[in-house]
Protein backbone atom coordinates (compact mmCIF):
# COMPACT_ATOMS: atom_id res chain seq x y z
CA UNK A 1 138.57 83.21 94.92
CA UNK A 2 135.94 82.54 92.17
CA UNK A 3 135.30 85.99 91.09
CA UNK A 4 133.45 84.79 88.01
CA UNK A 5 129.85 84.49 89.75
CA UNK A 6 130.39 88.07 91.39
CA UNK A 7 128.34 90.07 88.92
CA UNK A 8 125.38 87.58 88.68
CA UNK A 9 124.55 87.88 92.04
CA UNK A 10 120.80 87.44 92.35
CA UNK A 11 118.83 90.85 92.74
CA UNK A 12 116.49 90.85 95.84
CA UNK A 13 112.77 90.75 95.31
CA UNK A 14 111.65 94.11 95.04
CA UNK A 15 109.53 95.34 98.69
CA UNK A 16 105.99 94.47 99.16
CA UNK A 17 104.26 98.01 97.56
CA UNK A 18 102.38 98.48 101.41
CA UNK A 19 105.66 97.23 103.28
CA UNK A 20 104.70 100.01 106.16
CA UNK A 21 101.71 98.91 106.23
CA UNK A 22 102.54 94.95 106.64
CA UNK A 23 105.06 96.33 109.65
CA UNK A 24 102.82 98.31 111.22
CA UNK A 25 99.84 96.11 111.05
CA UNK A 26 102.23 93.05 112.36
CA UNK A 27 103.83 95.53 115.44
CA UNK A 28 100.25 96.66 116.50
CA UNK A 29 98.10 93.65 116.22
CA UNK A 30 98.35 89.87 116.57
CA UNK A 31 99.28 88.94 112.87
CA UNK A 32 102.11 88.20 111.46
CA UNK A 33 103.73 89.67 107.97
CA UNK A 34 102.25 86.95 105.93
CA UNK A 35 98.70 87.23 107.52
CA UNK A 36 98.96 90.96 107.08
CA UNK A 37 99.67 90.87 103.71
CA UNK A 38 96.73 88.36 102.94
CA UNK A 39 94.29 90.73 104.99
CA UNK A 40 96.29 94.07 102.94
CA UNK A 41 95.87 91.80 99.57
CA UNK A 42 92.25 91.28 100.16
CA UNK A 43 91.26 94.93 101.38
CA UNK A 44 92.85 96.36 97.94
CA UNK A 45 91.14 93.79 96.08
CA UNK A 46 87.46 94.95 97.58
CA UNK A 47 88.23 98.59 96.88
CA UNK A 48 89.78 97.40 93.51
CA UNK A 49 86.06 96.51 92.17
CA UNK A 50 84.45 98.97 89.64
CA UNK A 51 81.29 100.77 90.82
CA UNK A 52 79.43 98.44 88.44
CA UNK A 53 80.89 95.17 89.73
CA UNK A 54 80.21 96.57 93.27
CA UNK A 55 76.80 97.54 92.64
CA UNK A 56 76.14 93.97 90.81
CA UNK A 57 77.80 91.97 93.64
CA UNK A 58 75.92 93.74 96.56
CA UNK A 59 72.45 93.83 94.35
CA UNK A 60 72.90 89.83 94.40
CA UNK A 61 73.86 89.72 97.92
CA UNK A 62 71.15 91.99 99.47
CA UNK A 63 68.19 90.16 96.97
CA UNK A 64 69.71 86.89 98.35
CA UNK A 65 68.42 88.31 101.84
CA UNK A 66 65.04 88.75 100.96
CA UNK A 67 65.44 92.42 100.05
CA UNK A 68 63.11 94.27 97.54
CA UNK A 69 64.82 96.66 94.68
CA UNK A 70 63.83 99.28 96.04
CA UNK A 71 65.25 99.12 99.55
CA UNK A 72 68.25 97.46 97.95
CA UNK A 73 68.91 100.52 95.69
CA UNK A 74 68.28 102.83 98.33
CA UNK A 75 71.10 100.79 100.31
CA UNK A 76 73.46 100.87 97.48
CA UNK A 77 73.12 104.77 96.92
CA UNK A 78 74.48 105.24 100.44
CA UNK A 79 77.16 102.29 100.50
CA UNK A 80 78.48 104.16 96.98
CA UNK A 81 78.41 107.12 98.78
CA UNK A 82 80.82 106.05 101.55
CA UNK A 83 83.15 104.05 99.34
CA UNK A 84 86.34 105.44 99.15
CA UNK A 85 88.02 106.15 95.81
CA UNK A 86 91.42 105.22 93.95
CA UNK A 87 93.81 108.54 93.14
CA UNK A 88 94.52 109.18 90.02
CA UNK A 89 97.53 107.93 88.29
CA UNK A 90 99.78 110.38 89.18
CA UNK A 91 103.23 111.51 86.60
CA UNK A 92 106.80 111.72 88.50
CA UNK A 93 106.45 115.39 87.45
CA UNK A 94 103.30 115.73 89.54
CA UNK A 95 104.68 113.95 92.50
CA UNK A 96 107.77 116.08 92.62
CA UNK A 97 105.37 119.24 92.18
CA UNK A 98 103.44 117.97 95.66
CA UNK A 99 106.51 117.18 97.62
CA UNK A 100 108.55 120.36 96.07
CA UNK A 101 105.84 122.98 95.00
């Protein structure tokens, strides 16, 4: 037996980061895992933007319609409003602390 390539044994990819996710979404809807993890990939890159590269994208998309600045800042205010946030970078110290106490 050619023990010699035993310890270089390739290490597995490491998960997806939203592996749940990709399961659950492929169980409970038509997609399958590589679909999912387009549709995951492209949801965290939307809520990835900065407010300011938000607010710039939608101002050029809602002038492009016709809209005046003032109904399209009005707009923004309550799309910013309903956006959801990122947590904060969180230490291993503070994660123990919320599972632990």
């Amino acid at each position: 037996m050619d023990t010699s390539r035993l310890g270089s044994r390739s290490v597995p990819a490491s998960p997806h980061p939203h592996e749940d996710l990709l399961a659950h979404l492929a169980r409970t809807t038509a997609l399958d895992q590589g679909q999912a993890a387009r549709v995951v990939a492209e949801v965290l890159a939307y809520f990835a933007e900065t407010t300011e590269e938000y607010v710039r994208r939608r101002h050029g998309e809602l002038q492009a319609r016709g809209l005046t600045n003032d109904r399209i800042f009005a707009r923004l205010g309550g799309e910013l409003a309903a956006r959801r946030v990122a947590a904060p970078q969180l230490t291993v110290r503070q994660l123990r602390r919320m599972v632990y106490g």
